[in-house]
C-alpha atoms as a PDB file:
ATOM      1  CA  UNK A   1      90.032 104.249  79.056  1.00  0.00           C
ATOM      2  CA  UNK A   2      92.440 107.175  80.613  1.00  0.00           C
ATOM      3  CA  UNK A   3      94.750 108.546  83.188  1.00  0.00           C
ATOM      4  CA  UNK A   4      94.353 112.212  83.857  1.00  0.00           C
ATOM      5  CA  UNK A   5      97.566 113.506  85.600  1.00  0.00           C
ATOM      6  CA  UNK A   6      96.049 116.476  87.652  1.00  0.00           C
ATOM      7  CA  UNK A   7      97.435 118.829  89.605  1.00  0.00           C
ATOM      8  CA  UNK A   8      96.173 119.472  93.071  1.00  0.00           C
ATOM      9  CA  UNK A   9      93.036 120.990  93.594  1.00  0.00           C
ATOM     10  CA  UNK A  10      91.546 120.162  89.729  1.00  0.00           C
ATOM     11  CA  UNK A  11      89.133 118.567  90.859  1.00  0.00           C
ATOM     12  CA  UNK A  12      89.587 114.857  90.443  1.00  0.00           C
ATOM     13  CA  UNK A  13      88.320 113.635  93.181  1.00  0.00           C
ATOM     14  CA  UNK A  14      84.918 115.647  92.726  1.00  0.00           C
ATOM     15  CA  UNK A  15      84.577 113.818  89.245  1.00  0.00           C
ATOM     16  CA  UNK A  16      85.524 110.544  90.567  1.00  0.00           C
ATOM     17  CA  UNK A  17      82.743 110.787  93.003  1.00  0.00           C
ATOM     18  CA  UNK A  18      80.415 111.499  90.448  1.00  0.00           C
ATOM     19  CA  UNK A  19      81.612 108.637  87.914  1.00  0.00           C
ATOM     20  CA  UNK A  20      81.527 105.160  89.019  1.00  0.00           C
ATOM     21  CA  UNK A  21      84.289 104.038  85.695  1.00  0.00           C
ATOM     22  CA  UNK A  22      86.303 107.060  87.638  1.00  0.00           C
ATOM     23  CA  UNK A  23      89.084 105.785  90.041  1.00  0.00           C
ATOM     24  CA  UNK A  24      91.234 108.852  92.545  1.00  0.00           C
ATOM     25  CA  UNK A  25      94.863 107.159  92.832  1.00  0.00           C
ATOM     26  CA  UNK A  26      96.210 108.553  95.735  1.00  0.00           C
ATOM     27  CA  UNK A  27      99.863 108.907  95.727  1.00  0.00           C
ATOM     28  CA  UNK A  28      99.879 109.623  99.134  1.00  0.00           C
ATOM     29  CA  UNK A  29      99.201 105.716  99.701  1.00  0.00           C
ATOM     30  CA  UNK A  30     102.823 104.985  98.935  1.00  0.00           C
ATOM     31  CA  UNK A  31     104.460 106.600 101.947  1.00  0.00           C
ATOM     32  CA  UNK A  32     105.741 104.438 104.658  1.00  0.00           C
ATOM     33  CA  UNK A  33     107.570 104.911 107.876  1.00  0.00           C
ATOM     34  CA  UNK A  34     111.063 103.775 108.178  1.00  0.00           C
ATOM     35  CA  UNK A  35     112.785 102.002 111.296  1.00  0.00           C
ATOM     36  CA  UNK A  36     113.480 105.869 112.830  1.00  0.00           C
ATOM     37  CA  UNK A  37     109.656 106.576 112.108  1.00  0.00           C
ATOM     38  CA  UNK A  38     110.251 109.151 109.477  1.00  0.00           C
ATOM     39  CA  UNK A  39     107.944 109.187 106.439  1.00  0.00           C
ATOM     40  CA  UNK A  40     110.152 107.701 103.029  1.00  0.00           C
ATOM     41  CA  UNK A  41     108.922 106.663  99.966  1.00  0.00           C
ATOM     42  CA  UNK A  42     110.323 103.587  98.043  1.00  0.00           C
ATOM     43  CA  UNK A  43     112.871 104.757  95.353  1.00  0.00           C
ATOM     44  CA  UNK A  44     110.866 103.153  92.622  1.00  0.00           C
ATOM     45  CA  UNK A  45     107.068 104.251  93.765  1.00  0.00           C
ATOM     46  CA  UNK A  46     106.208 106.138  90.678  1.00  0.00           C
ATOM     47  CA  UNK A  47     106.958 102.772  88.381  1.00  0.00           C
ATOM     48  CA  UNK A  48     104.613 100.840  90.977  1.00  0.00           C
ATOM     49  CA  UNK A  49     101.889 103.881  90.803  1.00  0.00           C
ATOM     50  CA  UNK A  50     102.556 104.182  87.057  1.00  0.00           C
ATOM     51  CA  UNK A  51     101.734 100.311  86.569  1.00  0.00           C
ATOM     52  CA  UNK A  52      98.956 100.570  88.910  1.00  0.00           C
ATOM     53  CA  UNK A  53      97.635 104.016  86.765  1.00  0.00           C
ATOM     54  CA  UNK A  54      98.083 101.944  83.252  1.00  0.00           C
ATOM     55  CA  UNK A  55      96.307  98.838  84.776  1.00  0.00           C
ATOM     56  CA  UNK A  56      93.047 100.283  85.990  1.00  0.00           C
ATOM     57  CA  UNK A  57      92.746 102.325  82.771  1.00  0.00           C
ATOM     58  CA  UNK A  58      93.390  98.952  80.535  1.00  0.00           C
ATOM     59  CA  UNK A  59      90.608  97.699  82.730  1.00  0.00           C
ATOM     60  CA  UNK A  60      87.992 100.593  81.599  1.00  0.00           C
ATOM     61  CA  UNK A  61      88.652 103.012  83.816  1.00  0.00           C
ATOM     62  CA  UNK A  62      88.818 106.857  84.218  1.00  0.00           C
ATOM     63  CA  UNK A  63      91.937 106.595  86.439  1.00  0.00           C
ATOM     64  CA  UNK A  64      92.760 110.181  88.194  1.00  0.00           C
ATOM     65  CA  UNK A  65      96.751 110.451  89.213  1.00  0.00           C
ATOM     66  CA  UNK A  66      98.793 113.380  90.775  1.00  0.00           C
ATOM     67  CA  UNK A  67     101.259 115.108  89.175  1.00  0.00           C
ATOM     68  CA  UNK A  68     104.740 114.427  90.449  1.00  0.00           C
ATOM     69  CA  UNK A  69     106.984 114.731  88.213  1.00  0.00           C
ATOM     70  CA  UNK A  70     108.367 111.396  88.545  1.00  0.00           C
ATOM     71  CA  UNK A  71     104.900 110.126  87.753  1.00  0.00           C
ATOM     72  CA  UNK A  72     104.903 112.389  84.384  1.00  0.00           C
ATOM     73  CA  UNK A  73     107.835 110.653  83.554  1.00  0.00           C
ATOM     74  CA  UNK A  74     107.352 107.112  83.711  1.00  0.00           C
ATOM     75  CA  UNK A  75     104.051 107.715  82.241  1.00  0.00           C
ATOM     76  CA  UNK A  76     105.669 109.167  78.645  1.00  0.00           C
ATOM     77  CA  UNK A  77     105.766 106.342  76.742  1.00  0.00           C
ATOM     78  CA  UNK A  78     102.337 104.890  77.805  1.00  0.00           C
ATOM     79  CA  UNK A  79     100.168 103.021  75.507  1.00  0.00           C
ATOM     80  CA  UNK A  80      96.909 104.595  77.679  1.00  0.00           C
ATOM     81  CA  UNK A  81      95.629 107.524  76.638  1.00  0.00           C
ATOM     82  CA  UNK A  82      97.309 110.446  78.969  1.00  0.00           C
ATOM     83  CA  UNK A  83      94.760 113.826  79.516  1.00  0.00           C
ATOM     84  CA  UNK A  84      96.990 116.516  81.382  1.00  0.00           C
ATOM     85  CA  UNK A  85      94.823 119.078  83.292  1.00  0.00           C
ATOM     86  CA  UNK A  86      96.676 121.924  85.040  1.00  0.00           C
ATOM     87  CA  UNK A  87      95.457 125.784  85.908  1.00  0.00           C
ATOM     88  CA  UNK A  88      95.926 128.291  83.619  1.00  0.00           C
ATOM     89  CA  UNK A  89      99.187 130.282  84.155  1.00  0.00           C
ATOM     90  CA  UNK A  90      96.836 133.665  84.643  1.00  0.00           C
ATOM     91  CA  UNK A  91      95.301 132.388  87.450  1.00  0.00           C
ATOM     92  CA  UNK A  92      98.625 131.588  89.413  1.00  0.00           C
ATOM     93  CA  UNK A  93      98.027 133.969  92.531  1.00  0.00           C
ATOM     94  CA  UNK A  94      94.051 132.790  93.106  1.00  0.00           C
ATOM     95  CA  UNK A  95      95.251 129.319  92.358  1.00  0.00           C
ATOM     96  CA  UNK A  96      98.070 129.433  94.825  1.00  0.00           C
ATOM     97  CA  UNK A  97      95.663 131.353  97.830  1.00  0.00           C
ATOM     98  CA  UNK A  98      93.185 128.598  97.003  1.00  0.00           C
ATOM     99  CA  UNK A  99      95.480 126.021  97.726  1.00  0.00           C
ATOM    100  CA  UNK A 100      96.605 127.768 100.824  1.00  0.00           C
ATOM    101  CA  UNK A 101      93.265 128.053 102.035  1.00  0.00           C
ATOM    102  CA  UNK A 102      92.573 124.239 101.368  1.00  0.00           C
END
């Protein structure tokens, strides 16, 4: 179907929970803690996520992805339609105290 590469607070996760073809993708299921406890991510996550991404969408999904820029990257050259949504540069500030206020 897709992957929309979102940036925080677009709202893909309310449209997932209104679409059952919709899956959220959270990156932040690819942290891990190392043998000192501190939070590391494996050097090649965004290939796994990316994979993951292109796999649910071959399946029929709506598949909703953040927008690291890692992620952007590996996802280039995908066969899957990519949709890109991001704020519009004019509402930087209200974006940015929106996030804050998350």
């Amino acid at each position: 179907m897709a992957i929309v590469i979102g940036y925080q607070g677009v709202g893909k996760s309310t449209m997932c929970r209104k679409y059952a073809d919709c899956v959220d993708l959270e990156s932040s299921s690819f942290w891990f803690k190392d043998e000192n406890e501190n939070p590391k991510r494996w050097d090649n996550w965004f290939n796994i996520y990316g994979n993951i991404a292109e796999h649910l969408s071959h399946q029929g999904h709506i598949v909703c992805i953040a927008s690291h820029f890692a992620v952007r990257q590996r996802l280039k050259n995908s066969s899957e339609k990519i949709i890109v949504v991001v704020p519009a540069l004019e509402l930087r500030d209200r974006w940015v105290k929106r996030l804050y206020y998350r």
